[in-house]
N, C-alpha and C. Protein backbone atom coordinates (compact mmCIF):
# COMPACT_ATOMS: atom_id res chain seq x y z
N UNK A 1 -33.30 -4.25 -32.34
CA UNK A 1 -32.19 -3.39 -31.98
C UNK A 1 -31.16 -4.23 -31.23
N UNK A 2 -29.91 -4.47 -31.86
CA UNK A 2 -28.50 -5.15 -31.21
C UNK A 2 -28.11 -4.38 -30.45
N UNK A 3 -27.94 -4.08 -28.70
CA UNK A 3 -27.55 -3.74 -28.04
C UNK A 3 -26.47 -4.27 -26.63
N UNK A 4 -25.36 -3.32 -26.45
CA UNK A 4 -24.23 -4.13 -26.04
C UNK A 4 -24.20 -3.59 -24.56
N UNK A 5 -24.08 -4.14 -23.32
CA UNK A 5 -23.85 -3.61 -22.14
C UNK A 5 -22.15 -4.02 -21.58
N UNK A 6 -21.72 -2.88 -22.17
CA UNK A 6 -19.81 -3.47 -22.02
C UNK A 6 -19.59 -2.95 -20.55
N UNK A 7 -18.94 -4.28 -20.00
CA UNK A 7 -18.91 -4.18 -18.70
C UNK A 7 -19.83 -4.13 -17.63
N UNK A 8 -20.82 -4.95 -17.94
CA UNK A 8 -21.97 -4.71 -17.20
C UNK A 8 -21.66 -5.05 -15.29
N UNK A 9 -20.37 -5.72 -15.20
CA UNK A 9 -20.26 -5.80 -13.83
C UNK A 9 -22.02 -6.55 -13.17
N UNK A 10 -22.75 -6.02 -12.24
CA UNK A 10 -23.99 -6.33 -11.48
C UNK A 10 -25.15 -5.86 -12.25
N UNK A 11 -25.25 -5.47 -13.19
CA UNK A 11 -26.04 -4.68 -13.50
C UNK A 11 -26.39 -4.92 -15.09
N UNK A 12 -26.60 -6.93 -14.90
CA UNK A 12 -27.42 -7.36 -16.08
C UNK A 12 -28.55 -6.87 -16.40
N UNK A 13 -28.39 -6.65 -17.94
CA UNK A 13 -29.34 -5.83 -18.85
C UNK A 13 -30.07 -7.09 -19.45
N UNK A 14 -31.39 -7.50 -19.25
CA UNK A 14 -32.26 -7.97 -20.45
C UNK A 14 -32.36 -7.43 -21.97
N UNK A 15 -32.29 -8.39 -23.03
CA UNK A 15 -31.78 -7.72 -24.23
C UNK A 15 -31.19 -6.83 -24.37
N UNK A 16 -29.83 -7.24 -23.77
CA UNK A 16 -28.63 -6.83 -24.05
C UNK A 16 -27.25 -8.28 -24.27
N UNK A 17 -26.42 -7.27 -25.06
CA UNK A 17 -25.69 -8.58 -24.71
C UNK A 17 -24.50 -8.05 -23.62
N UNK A 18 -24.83 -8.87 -23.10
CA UNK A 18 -23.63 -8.47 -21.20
C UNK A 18 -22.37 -9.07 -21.19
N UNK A 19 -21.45 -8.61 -21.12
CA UNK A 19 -20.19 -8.71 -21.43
C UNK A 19 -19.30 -7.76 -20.34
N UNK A 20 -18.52 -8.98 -19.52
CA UNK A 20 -17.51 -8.41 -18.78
C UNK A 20 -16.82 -9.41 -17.85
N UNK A 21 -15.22 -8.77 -17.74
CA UNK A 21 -14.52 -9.53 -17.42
C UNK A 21 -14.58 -10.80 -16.25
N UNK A 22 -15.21 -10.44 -14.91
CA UNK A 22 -15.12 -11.03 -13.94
C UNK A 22 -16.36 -12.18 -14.58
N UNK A 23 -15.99 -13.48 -13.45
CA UNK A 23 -16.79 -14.51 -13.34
C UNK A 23 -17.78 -14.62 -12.63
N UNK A 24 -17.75 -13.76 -11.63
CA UNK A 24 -18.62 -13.97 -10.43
C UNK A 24 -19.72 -12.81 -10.55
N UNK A 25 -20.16 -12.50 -11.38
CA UNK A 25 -21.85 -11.93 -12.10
C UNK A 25 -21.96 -12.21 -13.21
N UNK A 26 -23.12 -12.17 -13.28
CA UNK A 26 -23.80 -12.66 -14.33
C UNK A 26 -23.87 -11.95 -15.56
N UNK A 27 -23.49 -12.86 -17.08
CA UNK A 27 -22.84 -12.00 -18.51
C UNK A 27 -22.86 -13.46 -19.17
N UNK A 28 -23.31 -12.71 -20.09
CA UNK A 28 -23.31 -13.33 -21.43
C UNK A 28 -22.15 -14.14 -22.03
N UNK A 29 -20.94 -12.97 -21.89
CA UNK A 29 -19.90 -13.18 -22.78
C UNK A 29 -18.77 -12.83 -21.54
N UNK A 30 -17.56 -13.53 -21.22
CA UNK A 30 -17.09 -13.05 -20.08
C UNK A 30 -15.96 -12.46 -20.71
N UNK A 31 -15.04 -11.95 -20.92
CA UNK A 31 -14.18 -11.29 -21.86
C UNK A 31 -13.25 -10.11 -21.17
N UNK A 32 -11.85 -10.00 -21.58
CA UNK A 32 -10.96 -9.16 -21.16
C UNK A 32 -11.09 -7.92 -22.24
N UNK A 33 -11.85 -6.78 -21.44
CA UNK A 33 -11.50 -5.23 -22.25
C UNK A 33 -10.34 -5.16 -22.36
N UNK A 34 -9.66 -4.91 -21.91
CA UNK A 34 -8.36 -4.59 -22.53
C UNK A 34 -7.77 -5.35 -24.16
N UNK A 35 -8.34 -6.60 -24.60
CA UNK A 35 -7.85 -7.35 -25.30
C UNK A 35 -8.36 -6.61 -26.61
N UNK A 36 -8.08 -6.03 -27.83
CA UNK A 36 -8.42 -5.36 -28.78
C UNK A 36 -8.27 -6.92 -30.30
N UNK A 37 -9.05 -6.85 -31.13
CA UNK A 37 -10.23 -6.30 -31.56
C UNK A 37 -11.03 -7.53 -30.44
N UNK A 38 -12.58 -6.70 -29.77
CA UNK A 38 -13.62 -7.29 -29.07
C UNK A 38 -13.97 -8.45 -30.17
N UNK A 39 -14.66 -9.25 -29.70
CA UNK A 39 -15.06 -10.21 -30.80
C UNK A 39 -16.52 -10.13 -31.27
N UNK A 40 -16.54 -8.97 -31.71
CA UNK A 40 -18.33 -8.78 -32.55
C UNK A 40 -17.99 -7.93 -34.05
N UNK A 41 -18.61 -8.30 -34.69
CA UNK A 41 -18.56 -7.57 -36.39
C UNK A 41 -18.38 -6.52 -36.12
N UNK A 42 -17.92 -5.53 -37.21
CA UNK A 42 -18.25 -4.12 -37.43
C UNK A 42 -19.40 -4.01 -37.33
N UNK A 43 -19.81 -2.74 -37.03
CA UNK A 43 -21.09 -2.08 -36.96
C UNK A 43 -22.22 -3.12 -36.45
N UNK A 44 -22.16 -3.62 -35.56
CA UNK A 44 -23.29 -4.94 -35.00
C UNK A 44 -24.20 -4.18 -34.06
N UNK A 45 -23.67 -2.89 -33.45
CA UNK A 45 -24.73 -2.54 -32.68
C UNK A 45 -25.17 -1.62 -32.49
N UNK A 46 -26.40 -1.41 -31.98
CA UNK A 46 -27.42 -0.29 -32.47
C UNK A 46 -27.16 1.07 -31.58
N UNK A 47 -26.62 0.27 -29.89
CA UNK A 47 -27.04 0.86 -28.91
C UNK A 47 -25.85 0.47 -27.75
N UNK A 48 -24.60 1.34 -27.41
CA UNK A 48 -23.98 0.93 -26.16
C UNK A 48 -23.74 1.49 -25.03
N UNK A 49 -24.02 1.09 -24.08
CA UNK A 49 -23.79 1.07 -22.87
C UNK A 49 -22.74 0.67 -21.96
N UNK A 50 -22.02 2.16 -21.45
CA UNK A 50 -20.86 1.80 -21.51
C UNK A 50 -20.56 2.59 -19.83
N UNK A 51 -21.32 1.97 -18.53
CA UNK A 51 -21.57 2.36 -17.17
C UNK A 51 -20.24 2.17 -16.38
N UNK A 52 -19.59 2.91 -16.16
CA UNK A 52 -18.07 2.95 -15.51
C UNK A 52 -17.28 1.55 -15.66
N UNK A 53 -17.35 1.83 -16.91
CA UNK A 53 -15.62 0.79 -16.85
C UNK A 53 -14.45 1.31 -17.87
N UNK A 54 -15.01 2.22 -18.98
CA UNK A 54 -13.94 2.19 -19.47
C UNK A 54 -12.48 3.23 -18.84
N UNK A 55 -12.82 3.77 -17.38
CA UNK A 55 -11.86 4.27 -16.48
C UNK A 55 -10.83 2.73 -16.37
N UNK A 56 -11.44 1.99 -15.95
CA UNK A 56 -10.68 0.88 -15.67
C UNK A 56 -9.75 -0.14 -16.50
N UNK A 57 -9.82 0.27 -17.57
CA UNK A 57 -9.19 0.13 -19.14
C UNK A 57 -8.16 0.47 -19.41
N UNK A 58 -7.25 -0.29 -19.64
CA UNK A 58 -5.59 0.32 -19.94
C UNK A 58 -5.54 1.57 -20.81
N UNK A 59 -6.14 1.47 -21.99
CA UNK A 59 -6.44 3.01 -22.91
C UNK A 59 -7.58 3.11 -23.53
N UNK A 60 -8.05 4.15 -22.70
CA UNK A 60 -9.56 4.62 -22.79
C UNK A 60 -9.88 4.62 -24.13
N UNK A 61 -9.12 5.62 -24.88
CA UNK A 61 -9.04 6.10 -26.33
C UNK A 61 -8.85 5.31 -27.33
N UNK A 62 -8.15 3.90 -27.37
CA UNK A 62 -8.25 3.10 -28.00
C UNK A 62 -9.54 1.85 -27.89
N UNK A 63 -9.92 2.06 -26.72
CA UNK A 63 -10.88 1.14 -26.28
C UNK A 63 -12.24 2.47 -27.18
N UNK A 64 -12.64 3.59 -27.10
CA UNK A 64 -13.34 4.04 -27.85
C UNK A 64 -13.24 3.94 -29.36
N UNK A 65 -11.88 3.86 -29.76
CA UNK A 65 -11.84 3.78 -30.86
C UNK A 65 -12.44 1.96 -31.40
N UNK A 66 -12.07 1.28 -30.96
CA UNK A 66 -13.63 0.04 -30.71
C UNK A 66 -14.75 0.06 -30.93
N UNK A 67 -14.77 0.79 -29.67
CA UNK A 67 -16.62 0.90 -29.35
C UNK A 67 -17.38 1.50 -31.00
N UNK A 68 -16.61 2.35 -31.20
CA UNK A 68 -16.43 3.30 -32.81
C UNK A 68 -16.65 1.82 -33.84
N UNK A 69 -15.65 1.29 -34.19
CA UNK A 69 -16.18 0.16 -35.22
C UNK A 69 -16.92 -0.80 -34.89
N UNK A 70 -17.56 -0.76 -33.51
CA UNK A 70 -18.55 -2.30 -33.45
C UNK A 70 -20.20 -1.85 -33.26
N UNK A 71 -19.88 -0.01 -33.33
CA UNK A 71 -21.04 0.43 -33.44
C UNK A 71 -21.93 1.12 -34.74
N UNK A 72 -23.29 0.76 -34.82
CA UNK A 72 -23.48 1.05 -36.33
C UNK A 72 -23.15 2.57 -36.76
N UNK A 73 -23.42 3.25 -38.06
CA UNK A 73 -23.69 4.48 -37.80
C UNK A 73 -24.52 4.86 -37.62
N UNK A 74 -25.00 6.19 -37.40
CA UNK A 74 -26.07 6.77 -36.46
C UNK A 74 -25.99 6.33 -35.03
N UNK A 75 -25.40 5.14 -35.15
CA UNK A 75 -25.79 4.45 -33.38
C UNK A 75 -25.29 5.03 -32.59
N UNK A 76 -25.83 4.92 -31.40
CA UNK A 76 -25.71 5.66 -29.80
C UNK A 76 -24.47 4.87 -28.95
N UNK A 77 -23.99 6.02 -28.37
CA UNK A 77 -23.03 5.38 -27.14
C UNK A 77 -23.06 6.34 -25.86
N UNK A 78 -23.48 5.71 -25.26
CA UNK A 78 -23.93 6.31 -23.36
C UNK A 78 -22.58 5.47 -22.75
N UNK A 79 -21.85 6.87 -22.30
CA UNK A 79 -20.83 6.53 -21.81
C UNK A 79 -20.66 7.27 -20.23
N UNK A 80 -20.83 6.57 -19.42
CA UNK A 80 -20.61 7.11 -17.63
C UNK A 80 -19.44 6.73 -17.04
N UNK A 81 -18.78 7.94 -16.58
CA UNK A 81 -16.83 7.96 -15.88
C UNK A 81 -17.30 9.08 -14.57
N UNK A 82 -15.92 8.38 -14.50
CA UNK A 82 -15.78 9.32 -13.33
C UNK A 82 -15.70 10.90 -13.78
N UNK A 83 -16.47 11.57 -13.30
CA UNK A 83 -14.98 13.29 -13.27
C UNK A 83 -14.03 13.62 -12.72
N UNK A 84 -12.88 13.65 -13.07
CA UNK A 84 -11.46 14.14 -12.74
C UNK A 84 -11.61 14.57 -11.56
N UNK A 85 -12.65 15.67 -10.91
CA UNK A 85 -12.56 16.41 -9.36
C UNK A 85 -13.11 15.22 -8.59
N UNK A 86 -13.66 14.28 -8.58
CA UNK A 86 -13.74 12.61 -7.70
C UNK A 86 -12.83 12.88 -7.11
N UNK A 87 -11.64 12.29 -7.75
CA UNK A 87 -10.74 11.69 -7.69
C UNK A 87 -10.57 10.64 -8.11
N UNK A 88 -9.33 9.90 -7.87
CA UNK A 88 -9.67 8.45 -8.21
C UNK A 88 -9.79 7.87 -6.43
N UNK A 89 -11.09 7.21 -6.89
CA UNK A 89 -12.10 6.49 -5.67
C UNK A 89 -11.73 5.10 -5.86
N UNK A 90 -11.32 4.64 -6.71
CA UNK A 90 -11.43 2.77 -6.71
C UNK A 90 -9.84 2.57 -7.15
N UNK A 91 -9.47 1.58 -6.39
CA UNK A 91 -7.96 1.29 -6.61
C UNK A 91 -7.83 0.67 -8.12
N UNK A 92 -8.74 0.66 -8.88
CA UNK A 92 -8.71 0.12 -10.24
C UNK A 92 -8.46 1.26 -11.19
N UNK A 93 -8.81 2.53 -10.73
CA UNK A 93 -9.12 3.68 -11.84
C UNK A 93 -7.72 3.64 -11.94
N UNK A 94 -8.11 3.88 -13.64
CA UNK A 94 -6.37 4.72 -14.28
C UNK A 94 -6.78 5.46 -14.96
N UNK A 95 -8.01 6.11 -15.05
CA UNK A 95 -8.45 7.85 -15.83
C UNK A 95 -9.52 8.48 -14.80
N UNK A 96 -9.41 9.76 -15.26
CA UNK A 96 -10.32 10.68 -14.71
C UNK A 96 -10.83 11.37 -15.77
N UNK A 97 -11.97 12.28 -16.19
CA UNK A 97 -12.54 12.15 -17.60
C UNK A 97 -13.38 14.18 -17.16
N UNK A 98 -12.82 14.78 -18.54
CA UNK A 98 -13.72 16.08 -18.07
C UNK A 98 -14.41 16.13 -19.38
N UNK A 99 -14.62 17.83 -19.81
CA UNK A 99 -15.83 17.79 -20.75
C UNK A 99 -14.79 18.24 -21.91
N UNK A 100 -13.17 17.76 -21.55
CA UNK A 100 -12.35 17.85 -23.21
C UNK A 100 -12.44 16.76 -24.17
N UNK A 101 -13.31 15.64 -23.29
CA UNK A 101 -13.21 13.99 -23.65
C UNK A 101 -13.58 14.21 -24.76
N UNK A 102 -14.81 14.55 -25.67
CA UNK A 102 -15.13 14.37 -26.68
C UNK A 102 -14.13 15.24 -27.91
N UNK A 103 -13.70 15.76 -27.14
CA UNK A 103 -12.33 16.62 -28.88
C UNK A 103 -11.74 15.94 -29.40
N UNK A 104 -11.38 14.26 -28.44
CA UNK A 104 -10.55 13.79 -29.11
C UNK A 104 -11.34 13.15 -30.36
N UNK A 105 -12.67 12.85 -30.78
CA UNK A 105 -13.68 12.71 -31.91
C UNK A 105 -14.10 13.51 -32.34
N UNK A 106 -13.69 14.60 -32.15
CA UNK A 106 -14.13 15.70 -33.19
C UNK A 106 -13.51 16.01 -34.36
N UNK A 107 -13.50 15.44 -36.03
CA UNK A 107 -12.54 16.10 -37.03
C UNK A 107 -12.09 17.22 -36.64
N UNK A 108 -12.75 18.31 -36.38
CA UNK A 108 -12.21 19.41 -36.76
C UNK A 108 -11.46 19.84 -35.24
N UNK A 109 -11.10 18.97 -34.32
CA UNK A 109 -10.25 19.43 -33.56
C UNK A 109 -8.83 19.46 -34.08
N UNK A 110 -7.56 19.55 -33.60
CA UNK A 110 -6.41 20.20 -33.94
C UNK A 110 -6.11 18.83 -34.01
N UNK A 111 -5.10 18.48 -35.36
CA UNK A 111 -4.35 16.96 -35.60
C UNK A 111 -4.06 16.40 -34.85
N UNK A 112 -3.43 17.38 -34.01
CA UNK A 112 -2.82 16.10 -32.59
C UNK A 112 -3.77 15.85 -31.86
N UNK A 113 -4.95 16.48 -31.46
CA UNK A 113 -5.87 15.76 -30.56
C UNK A 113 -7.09 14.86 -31.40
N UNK A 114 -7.39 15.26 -32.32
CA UNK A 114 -8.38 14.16 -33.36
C UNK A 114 -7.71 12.63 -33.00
N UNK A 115 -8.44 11.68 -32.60
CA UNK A 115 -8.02 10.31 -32.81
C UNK A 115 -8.55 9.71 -33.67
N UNK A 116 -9.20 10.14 -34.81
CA UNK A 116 -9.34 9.15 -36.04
C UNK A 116 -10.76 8.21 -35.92
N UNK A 117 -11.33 8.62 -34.93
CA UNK A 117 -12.86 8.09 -35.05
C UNK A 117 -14.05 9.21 -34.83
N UNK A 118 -14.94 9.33 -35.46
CA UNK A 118 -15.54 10.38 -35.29
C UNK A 118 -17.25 10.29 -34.70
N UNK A 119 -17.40 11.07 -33.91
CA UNK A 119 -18.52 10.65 -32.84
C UNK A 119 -19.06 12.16 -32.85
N UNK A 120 -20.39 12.07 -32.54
CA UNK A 120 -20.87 13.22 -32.54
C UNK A 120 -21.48 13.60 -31.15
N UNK A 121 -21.44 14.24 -30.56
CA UNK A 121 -21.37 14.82 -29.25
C UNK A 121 -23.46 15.00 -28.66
N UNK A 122 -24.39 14.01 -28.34
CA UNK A 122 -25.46 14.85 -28.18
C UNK A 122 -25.39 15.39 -27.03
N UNK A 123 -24.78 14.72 -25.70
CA UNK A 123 -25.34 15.39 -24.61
C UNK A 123 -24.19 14.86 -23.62
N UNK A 124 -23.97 15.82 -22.33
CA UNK A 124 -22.83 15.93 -21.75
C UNK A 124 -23.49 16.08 -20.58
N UNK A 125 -23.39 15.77 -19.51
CA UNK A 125 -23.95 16.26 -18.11
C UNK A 125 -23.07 15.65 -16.66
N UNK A 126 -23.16 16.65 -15.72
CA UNK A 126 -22.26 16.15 -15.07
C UNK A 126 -23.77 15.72 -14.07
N UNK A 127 -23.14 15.04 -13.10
CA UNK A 127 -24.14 13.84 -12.08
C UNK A 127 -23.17 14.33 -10.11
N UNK A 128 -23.54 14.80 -9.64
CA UNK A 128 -22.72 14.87 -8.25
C UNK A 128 -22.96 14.21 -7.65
N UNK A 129 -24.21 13.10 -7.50
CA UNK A 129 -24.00 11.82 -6.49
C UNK A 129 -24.55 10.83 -7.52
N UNK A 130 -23.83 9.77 -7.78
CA UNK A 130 -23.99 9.08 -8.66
C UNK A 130 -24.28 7.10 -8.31
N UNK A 131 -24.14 7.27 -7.09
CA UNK A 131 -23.77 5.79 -7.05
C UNK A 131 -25.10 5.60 -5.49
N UNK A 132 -26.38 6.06 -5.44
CA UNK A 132 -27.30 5.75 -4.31
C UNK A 132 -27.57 4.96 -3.99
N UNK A 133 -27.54 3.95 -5.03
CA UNK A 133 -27.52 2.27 -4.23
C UNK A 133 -26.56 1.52 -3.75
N UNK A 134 -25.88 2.23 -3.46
CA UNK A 134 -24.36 1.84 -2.70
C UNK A 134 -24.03 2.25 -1.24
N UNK A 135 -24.77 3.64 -1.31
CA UNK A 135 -24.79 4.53 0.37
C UNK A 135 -25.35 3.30 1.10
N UNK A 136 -26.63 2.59 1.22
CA UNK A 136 -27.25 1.46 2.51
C UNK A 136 -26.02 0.98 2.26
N UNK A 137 -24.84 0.12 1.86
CA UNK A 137 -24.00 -0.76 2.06
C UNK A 137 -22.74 -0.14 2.64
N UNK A 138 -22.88 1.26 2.79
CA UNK A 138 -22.15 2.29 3.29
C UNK A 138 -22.12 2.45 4.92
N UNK A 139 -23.48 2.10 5.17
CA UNK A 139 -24.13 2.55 6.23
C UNK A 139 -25.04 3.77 6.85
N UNK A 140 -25.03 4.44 6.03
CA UNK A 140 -25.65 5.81 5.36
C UNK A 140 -26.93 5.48 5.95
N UNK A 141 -27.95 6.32 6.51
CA UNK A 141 -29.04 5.89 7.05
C UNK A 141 -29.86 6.54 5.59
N UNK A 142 -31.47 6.40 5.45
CA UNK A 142 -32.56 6.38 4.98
C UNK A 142 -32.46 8.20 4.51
N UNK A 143 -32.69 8.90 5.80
CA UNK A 143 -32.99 9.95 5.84
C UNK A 143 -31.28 10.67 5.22
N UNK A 144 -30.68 10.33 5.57
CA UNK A 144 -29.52 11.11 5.15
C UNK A 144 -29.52 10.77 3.30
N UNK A 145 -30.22 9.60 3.05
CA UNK A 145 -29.74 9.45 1.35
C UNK A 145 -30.85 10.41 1.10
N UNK A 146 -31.83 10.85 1.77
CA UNK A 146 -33.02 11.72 1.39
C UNK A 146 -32.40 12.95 0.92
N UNK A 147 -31.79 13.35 1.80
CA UNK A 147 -31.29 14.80 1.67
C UNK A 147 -30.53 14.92 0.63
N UNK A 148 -29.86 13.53 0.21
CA UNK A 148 -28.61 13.58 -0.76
C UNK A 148 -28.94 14.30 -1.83
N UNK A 149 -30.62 13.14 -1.91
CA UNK A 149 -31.17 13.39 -3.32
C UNK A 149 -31.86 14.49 -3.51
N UNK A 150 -32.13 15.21 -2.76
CA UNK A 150 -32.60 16.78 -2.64
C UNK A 150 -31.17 17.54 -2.81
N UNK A 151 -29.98 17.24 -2.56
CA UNK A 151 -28.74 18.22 -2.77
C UNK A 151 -28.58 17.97 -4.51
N UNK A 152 -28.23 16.41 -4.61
CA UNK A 152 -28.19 16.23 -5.97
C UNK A 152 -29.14 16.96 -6.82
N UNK A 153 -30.61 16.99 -6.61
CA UNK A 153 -31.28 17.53 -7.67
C UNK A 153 -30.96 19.01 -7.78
N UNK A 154 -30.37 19.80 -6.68
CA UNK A 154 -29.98 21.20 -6.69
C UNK A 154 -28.89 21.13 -7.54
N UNK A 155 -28.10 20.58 -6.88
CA UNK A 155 -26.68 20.97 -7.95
C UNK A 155 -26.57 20.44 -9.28
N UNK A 156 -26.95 19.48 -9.63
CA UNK A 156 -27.24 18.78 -11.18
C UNK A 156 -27.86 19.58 -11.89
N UNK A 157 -29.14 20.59 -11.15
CA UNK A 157 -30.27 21.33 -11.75
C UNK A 157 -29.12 22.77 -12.38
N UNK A 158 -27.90 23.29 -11.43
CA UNK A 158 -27.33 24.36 -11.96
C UNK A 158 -25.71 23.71 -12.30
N UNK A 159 -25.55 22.49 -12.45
CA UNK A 159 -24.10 22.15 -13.19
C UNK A 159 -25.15 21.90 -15.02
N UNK A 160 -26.42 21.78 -14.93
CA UNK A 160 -26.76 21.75 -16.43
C UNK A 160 -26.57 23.15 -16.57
N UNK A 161 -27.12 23.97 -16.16
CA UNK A 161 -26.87 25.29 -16.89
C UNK A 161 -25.63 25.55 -17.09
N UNK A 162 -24.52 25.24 -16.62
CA UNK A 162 -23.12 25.49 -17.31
C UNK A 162 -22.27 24.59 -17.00
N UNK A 163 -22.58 23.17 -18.03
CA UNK A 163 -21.50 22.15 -17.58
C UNK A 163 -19.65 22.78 -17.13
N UNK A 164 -19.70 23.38 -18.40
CA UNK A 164 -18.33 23.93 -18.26
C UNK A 164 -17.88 25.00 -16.54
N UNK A 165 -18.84 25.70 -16.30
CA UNK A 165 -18.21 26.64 -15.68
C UNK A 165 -17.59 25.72 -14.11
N UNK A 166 -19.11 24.54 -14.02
CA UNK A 166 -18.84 23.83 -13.09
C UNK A 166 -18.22 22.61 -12.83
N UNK A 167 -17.24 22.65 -14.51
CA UNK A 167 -16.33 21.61 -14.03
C UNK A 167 -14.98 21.97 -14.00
N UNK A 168 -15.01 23.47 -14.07
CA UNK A 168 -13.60 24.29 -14.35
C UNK A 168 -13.20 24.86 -12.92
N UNK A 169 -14.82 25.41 -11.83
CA UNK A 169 -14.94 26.28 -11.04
C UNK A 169 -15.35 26.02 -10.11
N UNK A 170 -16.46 25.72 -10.34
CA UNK A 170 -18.16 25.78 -9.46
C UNK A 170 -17.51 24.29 -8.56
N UNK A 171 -17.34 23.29 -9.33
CA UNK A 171 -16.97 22.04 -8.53
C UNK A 171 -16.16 21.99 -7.48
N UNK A 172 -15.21 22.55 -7.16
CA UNK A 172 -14.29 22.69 -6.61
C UNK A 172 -14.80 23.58 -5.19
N UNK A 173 -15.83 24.15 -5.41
CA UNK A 173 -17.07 25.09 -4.24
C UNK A 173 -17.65 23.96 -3.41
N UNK A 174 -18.14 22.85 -4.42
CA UNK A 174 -19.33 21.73 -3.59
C UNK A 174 -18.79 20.79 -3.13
N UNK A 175 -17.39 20.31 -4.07
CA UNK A 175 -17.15 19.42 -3.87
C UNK A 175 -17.38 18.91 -5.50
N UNK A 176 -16.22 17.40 -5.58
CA UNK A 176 -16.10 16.98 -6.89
C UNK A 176 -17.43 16.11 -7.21
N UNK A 177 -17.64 16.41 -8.71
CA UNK A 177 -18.73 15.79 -9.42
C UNK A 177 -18.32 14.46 -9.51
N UNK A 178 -19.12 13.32 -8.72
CA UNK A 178 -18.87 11.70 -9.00
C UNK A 178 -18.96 11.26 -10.44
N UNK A 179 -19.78 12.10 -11.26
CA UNK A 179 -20.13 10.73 -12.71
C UNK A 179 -19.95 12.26 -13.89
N UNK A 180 -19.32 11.76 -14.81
CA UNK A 180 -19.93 12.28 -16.35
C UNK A 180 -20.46 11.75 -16.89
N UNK A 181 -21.30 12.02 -18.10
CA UNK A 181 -22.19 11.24 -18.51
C UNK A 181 -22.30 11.96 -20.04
N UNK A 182 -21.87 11.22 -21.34
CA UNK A 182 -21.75 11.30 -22.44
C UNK A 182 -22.81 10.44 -22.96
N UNK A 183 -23.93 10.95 -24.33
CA UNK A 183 -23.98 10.31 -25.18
C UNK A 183 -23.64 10.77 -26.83
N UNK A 184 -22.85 9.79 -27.18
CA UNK A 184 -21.87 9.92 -28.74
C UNK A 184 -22.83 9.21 -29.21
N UNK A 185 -23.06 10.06 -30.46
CA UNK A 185 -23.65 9.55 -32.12
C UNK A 185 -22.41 8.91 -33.11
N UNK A 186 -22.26 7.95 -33.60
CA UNK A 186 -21.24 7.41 -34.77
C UNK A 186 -21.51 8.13 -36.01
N UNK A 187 -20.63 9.00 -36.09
CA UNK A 187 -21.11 9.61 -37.86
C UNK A 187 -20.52 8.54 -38.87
């Protein structure tokens, strides 16, 4: 299985191929996303992994439309962004991402929103604390990330029962959801 970790930033993948811009972690392939066409065949990979960067991407939608030809069909794409109620948290973000993201791969959405690559939607979930190995460098004590992860498993447990209601409604009650989390099938 050919599998791609785009943008892997810190978070080298063994059998993967790791690919991302900066010099100073460790990657395979060091390479500017933004630069279109990536340099791998059509359809080369089985499996991508795609952990918060394509926020940081001049155009998200064209950068998917990529990910689309360098992935096989049937193949998987796990894609993690921010959600729009965050905010933007990192002076790098230039998107915020809700649960309309996938229409733009849907044929049968309306002409103007179809972008011409087509992905099939398995699973959507929103994530409200997303980044726990980051709180210790925060300063965040032990016991307080405890509780986090006891809040997180509450609210994750009822943003699955209605992604939608709680990214329209409910979010805006707790506080904004840190991560979305897509995985697209290539039809």
């Amino acid at each position: 299985m050919n599998k791609l970790n785009l943008g892997c930033g810190i978070d080298y993948k063994e059998g993967f191929v790791n690919i991302d811009f900066h010099s100073h972690v460790k990657v395979d392939l060091q390479y500017d996303l933004n630069v279109i066409p990536y340099p791998f065949k059509d359809e080369e990979f089985d499996f991508i992994l795609a952990s918060h960067v394509i926020e940081h991407l001049d155009k998200p939608l064209v950068i998917m439309k990529e990910l689309h030809r360098i992935l096989k069909k049937g193949g998987k794409l796990q894609l993690k962004v921010p959600h729009f109620s965050r905010g933007f948290t990192h002076s790098e973000h230039k998107a915020g991402f809700d649960l309309t993201f996938p229409y733009y791969f849907n044929p049968t959405f309306t002409k103007s929103g179809y972008y011409g690559v087509a992905f099939e939607l398995e699973k959507v979930e929103l994530h409200y604390f997303a980044f726990f190995h980051l709180l210790p460098y925060m300063g965040i004590s032990k016991f307080i990330i405890s509780v986090m992860h006891v809040i997180n498993v509450i609210i994750n447990f009822f943003a699955k029962l209605s992604p939608s209601l709680c990214s329209r409604i409910w979010c805006f009650w707790v506080g904004g959801f840190e991560e979305i989390e897509y995985i697209f099938i290539k039809k």
